[in-house]
Protein backbone atom coordinates (compact mmCIF):
# COMPACT_ATOMS: atom_id res chain seq x y z
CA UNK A 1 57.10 112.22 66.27
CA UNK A 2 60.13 110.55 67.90
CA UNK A 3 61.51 110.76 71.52
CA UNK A 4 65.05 111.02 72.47
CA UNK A 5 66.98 111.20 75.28
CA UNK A 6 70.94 112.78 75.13
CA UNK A 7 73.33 112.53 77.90
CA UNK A 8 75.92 114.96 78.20
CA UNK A 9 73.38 117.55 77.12
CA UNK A 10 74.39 121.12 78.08
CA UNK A 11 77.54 121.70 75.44
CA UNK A 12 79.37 120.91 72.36
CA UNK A 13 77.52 117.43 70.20
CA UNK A 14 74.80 117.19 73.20
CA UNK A 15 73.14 120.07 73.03
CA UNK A 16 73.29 120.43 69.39
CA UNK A 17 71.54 116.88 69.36
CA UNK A 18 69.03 118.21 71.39
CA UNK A 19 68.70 121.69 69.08
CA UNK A 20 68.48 119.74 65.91
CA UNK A 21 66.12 117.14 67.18
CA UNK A 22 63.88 119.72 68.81
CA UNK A 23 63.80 121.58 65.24
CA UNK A 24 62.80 117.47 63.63
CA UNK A 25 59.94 117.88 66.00
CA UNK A 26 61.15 115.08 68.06
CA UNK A 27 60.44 115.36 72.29
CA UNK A 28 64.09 115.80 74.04
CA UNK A 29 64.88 114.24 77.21
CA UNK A 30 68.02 116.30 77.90
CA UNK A 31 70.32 115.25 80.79
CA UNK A 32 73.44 117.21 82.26
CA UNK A 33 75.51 116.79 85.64
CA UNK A 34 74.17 120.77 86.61
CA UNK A 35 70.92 121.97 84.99
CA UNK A 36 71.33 125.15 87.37
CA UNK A 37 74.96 125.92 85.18
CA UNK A 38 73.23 125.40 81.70
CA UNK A 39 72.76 127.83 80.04
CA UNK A 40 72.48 127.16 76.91
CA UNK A 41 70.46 124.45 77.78
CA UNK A 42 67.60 126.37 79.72
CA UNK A 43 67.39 128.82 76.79
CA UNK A 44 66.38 126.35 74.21
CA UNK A 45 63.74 124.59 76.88
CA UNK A 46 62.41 128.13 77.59
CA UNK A 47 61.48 128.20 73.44
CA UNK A 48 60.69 124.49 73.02
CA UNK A 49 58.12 122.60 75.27
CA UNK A 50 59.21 119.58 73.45
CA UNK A 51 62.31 119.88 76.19
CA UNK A 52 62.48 118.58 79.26
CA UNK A 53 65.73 118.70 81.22
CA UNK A 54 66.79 115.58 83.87
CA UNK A 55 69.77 116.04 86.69
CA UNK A 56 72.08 113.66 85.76
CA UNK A 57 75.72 112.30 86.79
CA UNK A 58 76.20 109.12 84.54
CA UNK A 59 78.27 107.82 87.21
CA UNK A 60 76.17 107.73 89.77
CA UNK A 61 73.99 104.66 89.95
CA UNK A 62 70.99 106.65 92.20
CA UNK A 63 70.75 109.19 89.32
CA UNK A 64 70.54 106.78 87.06
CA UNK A 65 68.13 104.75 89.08
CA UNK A 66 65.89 108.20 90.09
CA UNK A 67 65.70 109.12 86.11
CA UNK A 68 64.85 105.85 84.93
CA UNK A 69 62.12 105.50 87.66
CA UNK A 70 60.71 108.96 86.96
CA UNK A 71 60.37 107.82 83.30
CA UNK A 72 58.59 104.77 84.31
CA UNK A 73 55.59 104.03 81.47
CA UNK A 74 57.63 106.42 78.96
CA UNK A 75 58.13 105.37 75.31
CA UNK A 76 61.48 106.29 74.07
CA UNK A 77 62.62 105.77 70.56
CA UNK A 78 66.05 106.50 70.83
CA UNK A 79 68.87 106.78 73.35
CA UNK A 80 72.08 108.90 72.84
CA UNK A 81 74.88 108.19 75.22
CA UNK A 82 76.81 111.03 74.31
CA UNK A 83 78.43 112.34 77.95
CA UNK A 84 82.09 111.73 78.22
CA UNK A 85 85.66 113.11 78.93
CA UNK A 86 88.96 113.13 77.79
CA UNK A 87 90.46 112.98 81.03
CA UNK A 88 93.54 115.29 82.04
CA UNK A 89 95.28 116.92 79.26
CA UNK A 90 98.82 116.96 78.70
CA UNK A 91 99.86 114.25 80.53
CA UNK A 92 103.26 113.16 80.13
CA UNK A 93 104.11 109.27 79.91
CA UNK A 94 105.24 108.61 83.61
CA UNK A 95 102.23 111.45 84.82
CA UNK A 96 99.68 108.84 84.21
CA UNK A 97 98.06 107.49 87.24
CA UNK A 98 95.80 104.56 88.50
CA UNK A 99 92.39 107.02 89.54
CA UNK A 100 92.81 109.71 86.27
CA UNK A 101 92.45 106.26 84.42
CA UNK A 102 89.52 104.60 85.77
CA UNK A 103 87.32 108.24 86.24
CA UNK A 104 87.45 108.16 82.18
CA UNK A 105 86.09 104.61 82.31
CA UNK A 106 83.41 105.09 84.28
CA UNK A 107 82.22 108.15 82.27
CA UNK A 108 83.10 106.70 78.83
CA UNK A 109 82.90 102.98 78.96
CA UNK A 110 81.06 102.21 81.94
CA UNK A 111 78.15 104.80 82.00
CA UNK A 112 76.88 104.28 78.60
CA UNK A 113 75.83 100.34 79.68
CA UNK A 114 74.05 101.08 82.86
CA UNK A 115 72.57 104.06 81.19
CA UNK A 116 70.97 101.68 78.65
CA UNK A 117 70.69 98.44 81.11
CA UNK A 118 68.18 100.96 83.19
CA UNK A 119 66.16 102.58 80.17
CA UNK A 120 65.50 99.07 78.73
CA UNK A 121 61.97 98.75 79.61
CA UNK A 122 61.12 102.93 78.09
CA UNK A 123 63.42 101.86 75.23
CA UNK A 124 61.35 98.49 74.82
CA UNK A 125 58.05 100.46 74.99
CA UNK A 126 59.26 103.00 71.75
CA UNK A 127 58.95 102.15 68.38
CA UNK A 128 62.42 103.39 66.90
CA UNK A 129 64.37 101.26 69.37
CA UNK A 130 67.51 102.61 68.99
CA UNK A 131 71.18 103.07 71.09
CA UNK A 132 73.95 105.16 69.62
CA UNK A 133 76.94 105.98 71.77
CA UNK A 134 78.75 108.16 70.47
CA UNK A 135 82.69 107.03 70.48
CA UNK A 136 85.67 108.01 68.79
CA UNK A 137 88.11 106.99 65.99
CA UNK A 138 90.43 107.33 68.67
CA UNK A 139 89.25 104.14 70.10
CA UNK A 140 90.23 102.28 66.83
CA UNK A 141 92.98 99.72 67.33
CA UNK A 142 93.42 99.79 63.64
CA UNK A 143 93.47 103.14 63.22
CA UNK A 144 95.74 103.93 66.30
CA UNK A 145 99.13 105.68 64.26
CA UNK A 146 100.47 107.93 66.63
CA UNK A 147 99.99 106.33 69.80
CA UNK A 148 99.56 108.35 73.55
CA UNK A 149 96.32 109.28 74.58
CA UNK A 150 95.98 106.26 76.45
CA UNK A 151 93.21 106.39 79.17
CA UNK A 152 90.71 108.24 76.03
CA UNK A 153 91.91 105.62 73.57
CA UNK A 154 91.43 102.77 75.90
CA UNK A 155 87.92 104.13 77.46
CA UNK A 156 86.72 104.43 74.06
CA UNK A 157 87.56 101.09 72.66
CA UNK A 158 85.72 99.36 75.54
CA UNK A 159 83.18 100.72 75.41
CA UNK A 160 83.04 99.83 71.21
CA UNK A 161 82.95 96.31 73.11
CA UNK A 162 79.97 97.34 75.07
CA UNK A 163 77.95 98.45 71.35
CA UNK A 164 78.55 95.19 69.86
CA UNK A 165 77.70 93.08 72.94
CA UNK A 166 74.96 94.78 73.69
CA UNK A 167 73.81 94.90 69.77
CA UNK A 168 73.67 90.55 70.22
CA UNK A 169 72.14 90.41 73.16
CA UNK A 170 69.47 92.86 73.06
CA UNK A 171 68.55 91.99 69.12
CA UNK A 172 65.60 89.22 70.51
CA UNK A 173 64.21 92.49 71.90
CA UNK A 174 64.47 94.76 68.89
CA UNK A 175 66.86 97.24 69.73
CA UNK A 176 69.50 98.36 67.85
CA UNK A 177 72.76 99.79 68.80
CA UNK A 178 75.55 101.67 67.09
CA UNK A 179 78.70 102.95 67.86
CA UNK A 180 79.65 106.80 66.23
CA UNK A 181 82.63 108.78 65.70
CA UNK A 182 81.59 112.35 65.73
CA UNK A 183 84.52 113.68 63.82
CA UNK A 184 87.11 116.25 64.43
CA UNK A 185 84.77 118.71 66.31
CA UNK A 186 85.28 122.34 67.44
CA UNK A 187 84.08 121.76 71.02
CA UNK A 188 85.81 122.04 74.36
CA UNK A 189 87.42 118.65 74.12
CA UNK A 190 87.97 119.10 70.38
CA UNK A 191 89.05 122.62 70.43
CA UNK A 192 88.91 125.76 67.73
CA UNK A 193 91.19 124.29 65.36
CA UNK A 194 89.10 121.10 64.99
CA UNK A 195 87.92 120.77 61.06
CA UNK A 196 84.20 120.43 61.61
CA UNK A 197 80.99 122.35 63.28
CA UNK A 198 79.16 120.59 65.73
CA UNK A 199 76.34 121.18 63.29
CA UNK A 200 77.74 119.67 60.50
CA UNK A 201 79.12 116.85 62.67
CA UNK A 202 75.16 116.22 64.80
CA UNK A 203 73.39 116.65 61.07
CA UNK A 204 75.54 113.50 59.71
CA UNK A 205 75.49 111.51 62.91
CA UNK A 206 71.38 111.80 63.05
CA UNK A 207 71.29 110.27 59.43
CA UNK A 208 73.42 107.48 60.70
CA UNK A 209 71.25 106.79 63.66
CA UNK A 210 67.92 107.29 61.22
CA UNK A 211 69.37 104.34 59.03
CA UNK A 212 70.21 102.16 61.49
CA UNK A 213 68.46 98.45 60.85
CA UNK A 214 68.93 95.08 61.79
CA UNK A 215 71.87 94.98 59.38
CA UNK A 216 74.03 97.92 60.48
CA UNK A 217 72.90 97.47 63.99
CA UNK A 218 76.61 96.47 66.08
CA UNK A 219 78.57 98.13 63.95
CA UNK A 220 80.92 101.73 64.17
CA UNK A 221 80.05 104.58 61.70
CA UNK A 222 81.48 107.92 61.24
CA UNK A 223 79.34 110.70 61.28
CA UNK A 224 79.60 110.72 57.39
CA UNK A 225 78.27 107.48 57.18
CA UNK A 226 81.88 105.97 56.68
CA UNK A 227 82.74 102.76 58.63
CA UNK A 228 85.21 103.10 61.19
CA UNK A 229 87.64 99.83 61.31
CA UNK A 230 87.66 98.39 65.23
């Protein structure tokens, strides 16, 4: 039996992580911003016991600090930094400003490293050892076609630098990292029209995370095992 913990837990690809996980018999460590607002959430930790749910604002270094010291002595197998935002929509070219910009770093590029930087030691103590983040296609400079979409495009790109840095420097330690693009999903962010379930989207992702080795570890997969050009 694995343990997992999943940022960005309460909606959309989080908490269908955390449903399909619980339903693998895996222990979920579910975190959200407002535990008090989810819904969704509660309802599946009122019918699992295997759930627990953690405050938590990715951006805020004392939340980070408060759930990694609550976890202190905790084996966890694998870490899912899957919170992020698109950042204001419909943005025309000259609406773009300097503070819209950097709040999507912090969430999407910056987060997901001092996330992992403080669960090190549980991380270390598991026996999966494993970091997905869960990116985007849309932070491919290769596959960039249409351009706009410039502070999600950017935010997700970095933080494909973050996978593969922290995929050398962590592999003397026996973790593994991965970078994922969850698809087109029907979400919030991705909307109704999107061409795939968050089920069918979670379902492939978990298969790429449960084949992840020494080999593919640094490296950007789709959720259909594809791999995503940088």
């Amino acid at each position: 039996m694995s343990s997992v913990l999943i940022t960005g837990a309460n909606r959309g690809i989080g908490l269908e992580f955390a449903k399909q996980y619980l339903e693998e018999g895996a222990t979920v460590l579910a975190c959200c911003r407002d535990p008090e607002s989810a819904d969704e959430l509660s309802a599946l930790a009122r019918q699992h016991d295997a759930l627990t749910i953690f405050k938590l604002d990715v951006t805020q270094a004392d939340q980070i600090g408060e759930l990694a010291a609550s976890l202190v002595g905790t084996a966890l197998d694998v870490l899912i930094n899957n919170a992020g935002v698109y950042g204001p929509k419909g943005m025309d070219f000259s609406d773009i400003n300097e503070q819209d910009w950097l709040d999507v770093l912090s969430v999407n590029s910056i987060a997901p490293f001092m996330v992992a930087r403080a669960l090190l030691p549980q991380l270390k103590n598991g026996k999966l050892k494993k970091i997905a983040v869960v990116s985007s296609k849309m932070g491919s400079v290769a596959e960039n076609s249409s351009g706009g979409s410039y502070l999600y495009r950017s935010s997700k790109s970095a933080v494909n630098q973050v996978v593969k840095s922290l995929a050398h420097d962590l592999k003397d330690g026996g973790l593994r990292v991965v970078a994922l693009h969850p698809g087109w999903v029907q979400t919030d962010m991705g909307g109704p029209q999107a061409l795939i379930t968050t089920e069918e989207s979670v379902k492939g992702l978990r298969k790429v995370i449960a084949e992840l080795d020494d080999d593919r570890s640094g490296e950007f997969f789709a959720y259909n095992g594809a791999v995503v050009p940088w």
